[in-house]
Structures are given as C-alpha cells and as structure tokens.
Protein backbone atom coordinates (compact mmCIF):
# COMPACT_ATOMS: atom_id res chain seq x y z
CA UNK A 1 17.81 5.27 3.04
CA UNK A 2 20.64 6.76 1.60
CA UNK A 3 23.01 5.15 4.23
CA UNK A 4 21.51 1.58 2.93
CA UNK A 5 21.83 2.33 -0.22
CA UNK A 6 25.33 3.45 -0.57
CA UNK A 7 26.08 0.61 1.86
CA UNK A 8 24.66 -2.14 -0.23
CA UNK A 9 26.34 -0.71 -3.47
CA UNK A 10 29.68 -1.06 -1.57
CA UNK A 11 29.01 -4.14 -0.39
CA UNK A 12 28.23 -5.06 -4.04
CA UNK A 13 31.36 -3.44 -4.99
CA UNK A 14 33.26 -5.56 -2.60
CA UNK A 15 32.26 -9.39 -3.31
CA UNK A 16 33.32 -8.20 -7.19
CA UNK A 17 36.65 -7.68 -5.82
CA UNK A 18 36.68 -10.30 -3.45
CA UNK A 19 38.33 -12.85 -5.21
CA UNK A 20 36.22 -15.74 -4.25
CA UNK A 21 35.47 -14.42 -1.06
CA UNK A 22 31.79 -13.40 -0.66
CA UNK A 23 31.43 -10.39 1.67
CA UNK A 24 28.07 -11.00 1.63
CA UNK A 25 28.17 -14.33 3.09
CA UNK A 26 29.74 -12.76 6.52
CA UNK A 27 27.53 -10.42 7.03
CA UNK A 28 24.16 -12.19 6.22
CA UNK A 29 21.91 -13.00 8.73
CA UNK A 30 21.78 -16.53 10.00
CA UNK A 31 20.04 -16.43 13.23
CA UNK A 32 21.85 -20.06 13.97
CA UNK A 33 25.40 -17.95 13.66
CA UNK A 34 24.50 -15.48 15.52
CA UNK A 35 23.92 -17.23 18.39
CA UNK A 36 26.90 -19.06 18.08
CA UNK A 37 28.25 -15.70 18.80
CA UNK A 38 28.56 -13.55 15.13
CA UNK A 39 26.16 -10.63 16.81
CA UNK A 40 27.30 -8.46 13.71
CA UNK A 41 24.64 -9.93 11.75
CA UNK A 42 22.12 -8.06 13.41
CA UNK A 43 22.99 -4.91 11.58
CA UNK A 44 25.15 -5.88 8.68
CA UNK A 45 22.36 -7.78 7.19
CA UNK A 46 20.41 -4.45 6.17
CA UNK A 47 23.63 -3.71 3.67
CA UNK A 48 23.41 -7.35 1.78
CA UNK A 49 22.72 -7.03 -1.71
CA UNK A 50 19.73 -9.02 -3.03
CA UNK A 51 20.84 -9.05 -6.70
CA UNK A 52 23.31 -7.84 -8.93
CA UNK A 53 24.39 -5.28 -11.93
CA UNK A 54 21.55 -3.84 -13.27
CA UNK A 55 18.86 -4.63 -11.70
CA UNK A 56 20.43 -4.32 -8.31
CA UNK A 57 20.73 -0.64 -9.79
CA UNK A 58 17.16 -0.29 -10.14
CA UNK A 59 16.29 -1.80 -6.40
CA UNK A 60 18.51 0.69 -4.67
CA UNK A 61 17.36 3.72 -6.57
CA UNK A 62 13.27 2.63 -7.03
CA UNK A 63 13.78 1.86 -2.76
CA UNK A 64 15.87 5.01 -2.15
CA UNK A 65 13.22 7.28 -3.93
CA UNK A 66 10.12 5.43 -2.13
CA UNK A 67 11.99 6.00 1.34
CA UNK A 68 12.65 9.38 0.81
CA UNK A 69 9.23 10.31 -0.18
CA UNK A 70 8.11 8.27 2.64
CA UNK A 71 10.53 10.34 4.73
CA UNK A 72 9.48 13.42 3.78
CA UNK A 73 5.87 12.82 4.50
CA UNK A 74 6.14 11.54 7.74
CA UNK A 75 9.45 13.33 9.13
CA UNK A 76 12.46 11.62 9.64
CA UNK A 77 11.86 10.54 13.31
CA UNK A 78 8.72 8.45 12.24
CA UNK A 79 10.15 6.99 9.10
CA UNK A 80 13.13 5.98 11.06
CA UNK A 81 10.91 4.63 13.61
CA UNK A 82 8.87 2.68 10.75
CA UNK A 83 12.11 1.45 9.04
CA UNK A 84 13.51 0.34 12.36
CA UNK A 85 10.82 -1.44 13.09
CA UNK A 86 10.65 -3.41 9.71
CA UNK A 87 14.13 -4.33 10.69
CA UNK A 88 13.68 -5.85 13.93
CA UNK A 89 10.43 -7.66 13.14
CA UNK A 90 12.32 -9.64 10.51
CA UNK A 91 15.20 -10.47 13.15
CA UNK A 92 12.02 -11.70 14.88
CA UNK A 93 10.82 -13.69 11.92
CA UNK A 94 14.39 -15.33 11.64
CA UNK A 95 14.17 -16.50 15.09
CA UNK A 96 10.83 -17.46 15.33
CA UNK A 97 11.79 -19.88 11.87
CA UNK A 98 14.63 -21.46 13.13
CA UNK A 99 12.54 -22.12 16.63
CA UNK A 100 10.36 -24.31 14.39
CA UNK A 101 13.08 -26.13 13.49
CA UNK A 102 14.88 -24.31 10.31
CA UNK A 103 18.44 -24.48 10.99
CA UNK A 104 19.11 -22.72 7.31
CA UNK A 105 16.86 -20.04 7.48
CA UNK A 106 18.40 -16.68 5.73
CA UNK A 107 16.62 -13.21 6.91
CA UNK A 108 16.99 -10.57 4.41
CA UNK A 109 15.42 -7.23 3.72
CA UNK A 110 12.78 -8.40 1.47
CA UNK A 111 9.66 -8.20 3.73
CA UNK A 112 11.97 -4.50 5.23
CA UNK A 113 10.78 -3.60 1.48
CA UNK A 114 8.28 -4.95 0.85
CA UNK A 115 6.20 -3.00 3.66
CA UNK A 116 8.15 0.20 2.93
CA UNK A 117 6.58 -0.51 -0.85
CA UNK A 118 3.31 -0.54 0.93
CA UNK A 119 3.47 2.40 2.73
CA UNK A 120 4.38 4.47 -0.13
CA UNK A 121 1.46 2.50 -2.32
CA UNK A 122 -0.44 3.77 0.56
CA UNK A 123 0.01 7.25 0.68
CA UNK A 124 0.42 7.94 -3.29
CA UNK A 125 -1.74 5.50 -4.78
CA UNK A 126 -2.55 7.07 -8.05
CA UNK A 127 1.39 8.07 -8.49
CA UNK A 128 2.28 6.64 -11.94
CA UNK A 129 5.59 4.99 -12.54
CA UNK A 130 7.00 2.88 -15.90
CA UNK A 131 7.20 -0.20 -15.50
CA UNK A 132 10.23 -1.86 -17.83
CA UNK A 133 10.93 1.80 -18.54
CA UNK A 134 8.06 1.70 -21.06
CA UNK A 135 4.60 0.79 -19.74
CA UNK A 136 3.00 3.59 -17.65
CA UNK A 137 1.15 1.89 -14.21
CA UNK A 138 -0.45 3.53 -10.88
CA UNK A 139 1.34 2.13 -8.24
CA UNK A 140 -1.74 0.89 -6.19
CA UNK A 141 -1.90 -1.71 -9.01
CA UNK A 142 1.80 -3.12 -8.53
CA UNK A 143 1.01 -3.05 -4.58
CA UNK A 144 -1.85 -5.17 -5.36
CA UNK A 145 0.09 -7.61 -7.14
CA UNK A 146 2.74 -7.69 -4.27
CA UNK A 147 -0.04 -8.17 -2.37
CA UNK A 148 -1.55 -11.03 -3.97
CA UNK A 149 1.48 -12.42 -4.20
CA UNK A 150 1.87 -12.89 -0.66
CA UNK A 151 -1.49 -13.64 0.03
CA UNK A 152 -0.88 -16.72 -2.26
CA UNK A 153 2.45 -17.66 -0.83
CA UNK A 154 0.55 -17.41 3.02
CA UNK A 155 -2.23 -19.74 1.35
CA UNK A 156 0.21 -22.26 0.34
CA UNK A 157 1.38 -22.61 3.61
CA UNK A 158 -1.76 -22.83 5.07
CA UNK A 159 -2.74 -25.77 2.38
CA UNK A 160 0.64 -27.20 3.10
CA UNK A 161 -0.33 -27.18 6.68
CA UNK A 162 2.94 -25.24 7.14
CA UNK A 163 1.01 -23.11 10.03
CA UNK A 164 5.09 -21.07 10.91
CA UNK A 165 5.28 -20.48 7.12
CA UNK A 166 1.91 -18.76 7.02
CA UNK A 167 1.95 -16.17 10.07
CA UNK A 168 5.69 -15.58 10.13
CA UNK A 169 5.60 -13.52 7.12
CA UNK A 170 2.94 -11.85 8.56
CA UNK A 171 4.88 -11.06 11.39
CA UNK A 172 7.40 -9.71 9.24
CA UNK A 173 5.17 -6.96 7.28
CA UNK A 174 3.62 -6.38 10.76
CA UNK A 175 4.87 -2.56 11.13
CA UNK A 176 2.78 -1.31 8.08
CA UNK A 177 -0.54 -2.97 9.60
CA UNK A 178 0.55 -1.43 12.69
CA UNK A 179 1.07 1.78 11.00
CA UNK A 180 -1.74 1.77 9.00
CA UNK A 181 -4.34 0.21 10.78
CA UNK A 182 -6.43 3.54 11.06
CA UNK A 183 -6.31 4.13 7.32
CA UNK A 184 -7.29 0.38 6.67
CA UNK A 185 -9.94 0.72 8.94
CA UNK A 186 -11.28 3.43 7.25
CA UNK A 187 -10.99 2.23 3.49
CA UNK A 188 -12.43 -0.86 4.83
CA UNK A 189 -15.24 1.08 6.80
CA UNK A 190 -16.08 3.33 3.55
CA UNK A 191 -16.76 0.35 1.11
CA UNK A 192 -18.96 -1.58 3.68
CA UNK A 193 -21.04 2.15 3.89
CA UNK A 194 -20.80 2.49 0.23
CA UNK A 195 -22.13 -0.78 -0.69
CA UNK A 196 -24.80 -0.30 1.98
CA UNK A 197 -25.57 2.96 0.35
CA UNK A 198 -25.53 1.33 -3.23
CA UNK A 199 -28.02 -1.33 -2.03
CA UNK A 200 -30.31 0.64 -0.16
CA UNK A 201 -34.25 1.16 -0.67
CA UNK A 202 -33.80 4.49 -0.59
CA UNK A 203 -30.80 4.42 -3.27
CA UNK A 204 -32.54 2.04 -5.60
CA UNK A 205 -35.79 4.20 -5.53
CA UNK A 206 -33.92 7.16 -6.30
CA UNK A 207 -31.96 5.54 -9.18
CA UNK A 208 -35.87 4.36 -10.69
CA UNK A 209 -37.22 8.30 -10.27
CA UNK A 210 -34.18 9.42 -11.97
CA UNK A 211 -34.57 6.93 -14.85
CA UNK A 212 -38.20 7.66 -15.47
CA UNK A 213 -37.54 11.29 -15.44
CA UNK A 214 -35.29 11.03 -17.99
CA UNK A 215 -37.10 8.91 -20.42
CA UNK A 216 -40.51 11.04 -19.90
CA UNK A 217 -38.83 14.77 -19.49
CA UNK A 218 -35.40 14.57 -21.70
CA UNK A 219 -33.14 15.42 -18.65
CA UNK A 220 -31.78 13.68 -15.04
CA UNK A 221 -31.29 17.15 -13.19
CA UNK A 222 -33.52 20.64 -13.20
CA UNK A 223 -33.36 22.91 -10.37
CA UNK A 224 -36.27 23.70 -8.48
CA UNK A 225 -35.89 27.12 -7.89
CA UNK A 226 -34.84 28.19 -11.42
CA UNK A 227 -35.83 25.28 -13.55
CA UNK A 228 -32.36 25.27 -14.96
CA UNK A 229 -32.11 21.72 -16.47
CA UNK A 230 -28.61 19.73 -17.24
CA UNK A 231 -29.89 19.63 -20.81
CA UNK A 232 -30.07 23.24 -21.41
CA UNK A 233 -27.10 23.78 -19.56
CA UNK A 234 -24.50 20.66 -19.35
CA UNK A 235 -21.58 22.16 -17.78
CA UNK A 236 -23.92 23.49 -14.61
CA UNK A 237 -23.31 21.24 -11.56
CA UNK A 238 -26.74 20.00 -9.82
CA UNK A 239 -26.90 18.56 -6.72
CA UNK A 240 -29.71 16.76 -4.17
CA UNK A 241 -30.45 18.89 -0.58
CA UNK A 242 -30.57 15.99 1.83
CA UNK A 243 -32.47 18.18 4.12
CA UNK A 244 -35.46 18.89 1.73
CA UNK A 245 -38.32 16.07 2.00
CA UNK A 246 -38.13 14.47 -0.81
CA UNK A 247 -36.06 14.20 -4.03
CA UNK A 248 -35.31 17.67 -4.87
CA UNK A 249 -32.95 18.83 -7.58
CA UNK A 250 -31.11 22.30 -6.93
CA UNK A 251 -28.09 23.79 -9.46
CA UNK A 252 -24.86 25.21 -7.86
CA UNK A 253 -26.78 28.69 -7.82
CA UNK A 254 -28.84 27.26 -4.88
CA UNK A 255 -28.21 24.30 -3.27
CA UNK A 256 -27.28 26.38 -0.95
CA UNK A 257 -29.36 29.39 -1.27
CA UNK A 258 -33.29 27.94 -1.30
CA UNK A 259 -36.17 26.83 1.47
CA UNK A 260 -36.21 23.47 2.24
CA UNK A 261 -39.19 21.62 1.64
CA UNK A 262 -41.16 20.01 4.64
C-alpha cells in the first residue's frame, strides 16, 4: 500500500506540473485502448489519482492505514493476494462493460477500495474513527452505508433493466465475498439461531417465569445452592445450568460446583 500510495501522490504531483498535459489520462484504464495495443494500462491504472489536494490527502492516508492493518493481520502474502485480486477482477469488470457495448467505460480503483474498506470493516468493526475530523463513528456503521450505497446503485440497475450494470459491480467486490464467505456464513448462521432462540417456546416460557418471579419475590436471579439473590448482592454474576431439569438459578460460586437436578 505504500507503493500505491506514494505512486498516486506522484502521479498527482505530475499532472500539476504538466502543463496541460494530464498524466493521468495515459495511464488510465480504457479497456478499448488497451486493446488497441496501450497494455500499460493494466498496471498504471492502480497509481491514478481519484481526486485532488486535500481530500486526495485524506484517501491515500485513510487507504494506506486500512491496508496496513489489513496487512498486518493477515501477512503480507495474503493481503497481497487479496489486493491483487481486487485488481484483476476490476480489469475483468472493464472488459466485461465494454463487451456489453460501453466503448467509454473508465476502470478505476474504486471497487479495489471499496472491498479493501470492507475487509477492514470486517475484522475491526467496533474501531472508532472521526468522521470530518470531529464526529466520533464505529466503522461497521460507515461500511454499512457503503454498503447500502451499492446495494441501491445495483437496484437501480436492476429497475433500469440494466442487468451488466447490476452484477458487474458485483463482480468487481467479488474477492471480499470470496474472502469472507466463511465469516458471512457464520454472522448470517448466528442471527437465524438467535432469532430462533429469541422466538422459541422454551425462551418465551422462561422470559414469563422470570417476570413473575420478580414481581412476586423482589429479584430475577437466587442461587439454589446458597440462596444468594441479585438483590442482596448486585455485582454477583448468576447464571442458568442447561444440564439441570428445569429452570435453575446458580451464582458464579456454583454453576459449576453443584448436583444437577434430574
């Protein structure tokens, strides 16, 4: 990452010097240029600079410190491998476009980010960053706004009955889903169990016992083997043996020092 960043701010550097001549423009990625024979595209399109001054700033730095955390967590080998990846899929989704018939299309790293953004969201959910320098914000909640935000462009394709416009950005992104598919699978897994949990007989009946108790007794939780109650002592952690018959309370003294009851 710190190859494409230095890159792109030299690049930048370049077209400001470049006395009407935009460096950027020859090493973009048109798919229809490079098969008129301008194969450099391939790679110099990674270094083209989405923005400019300031916020350009920002992009490099926020996308250098993402990749290097990501790159650190996984090893270099994978993240390269992951990067890589992002890299040719969009040469993909350039090709694939102008097969439909979109002469113009541009490829740039924005989906490349966009699934590196993510994979870090991924992995450090509950990380906090400030937005505008000001507002403190998990990033899980900025992925999910990415995310709807590409859910709604793929939607407006679909409406549009644009069916290339709707799966080639899928294509795209397709290394994180690739790379995360086990992880999805398992968030996805653990809310269908937890809502299955949540509306279960057994579930509801134990959230009516523990109301009544309350109301008639004064407490939710009092051990059975010591009659400790979370009244009497509210900082004592109480928990329910699954392998007793019935609804039975223990505190943290022995839940896992009592006889189960048949």
């Amino acid at each position: 990452m710190t190859i494409v960043a230095l890159g792109t701010a030299l690049v930048y550097l370049l077209n400001q010097f470049g006395r009407g001549v935009s460096l950027s423009a020859a090493l973009a990625l048109f798919p229809s240029l490079v098969l008129e024979g301008e194969i450099w595209r391939l790679v110099t399109f990674v270094f083209v600079p989405m923005s400019g001054g300031v916020l350009l700033l920002l992009e490099l730095y926020f996308y250098w410190f993402i990749g290097s955390a990501l790159e650190r967590e996984w090893g270099t080998a994978k993240f390269s491998l992951f990067y890589l990846s992002g890299v040719v899929l969009n040469i993909l989704f350039g090709f694939l476009a102008l097969a439909t018939g979109d002469k113009a299309v541009l490829v740039t790293m924005r989906y490349v980010n966009l699934s590196l953004f993510f994979a870090f969201a991924t992995l450090y959910p509950n990380l906090q960053v400030l937005l505008f320098f000001i507002i403190p914000i998990k990033v899980k909640w900025l992925a999910w706004v990415d995310a709807a935000l590409f859910a709604w462009s793929v939607l407006s394709s679909l409406l549009a009955l644009d069916l290339a416009g709707a799966i080639l950005p899928l294509v795209a992104i397709l290394n994180y889903f690739l790379f995360f598919a086990s992880d999805l699978r398992n968030t996805l897994g653990y809310a269908r169990r937890r809502v299955q949990h949540q509306t279960s007989r057994q579930t509801i009946n134990f959230k009516k016992a523990t109301r009544q108790a309350q109301q008639q007794k004064g407490y939710i939780h009092k051990c059975a083997v010591c009659g400790k109650t979370d009244t009497d002592y509210p900082d004592m952690e109480f928990r329910y043996c699954s392998k007793c018959n019935g609804y039975y309370c223990y505190c943290k003294d022995h839940i896992n020092n009592h006889v189960h009851i048949e």
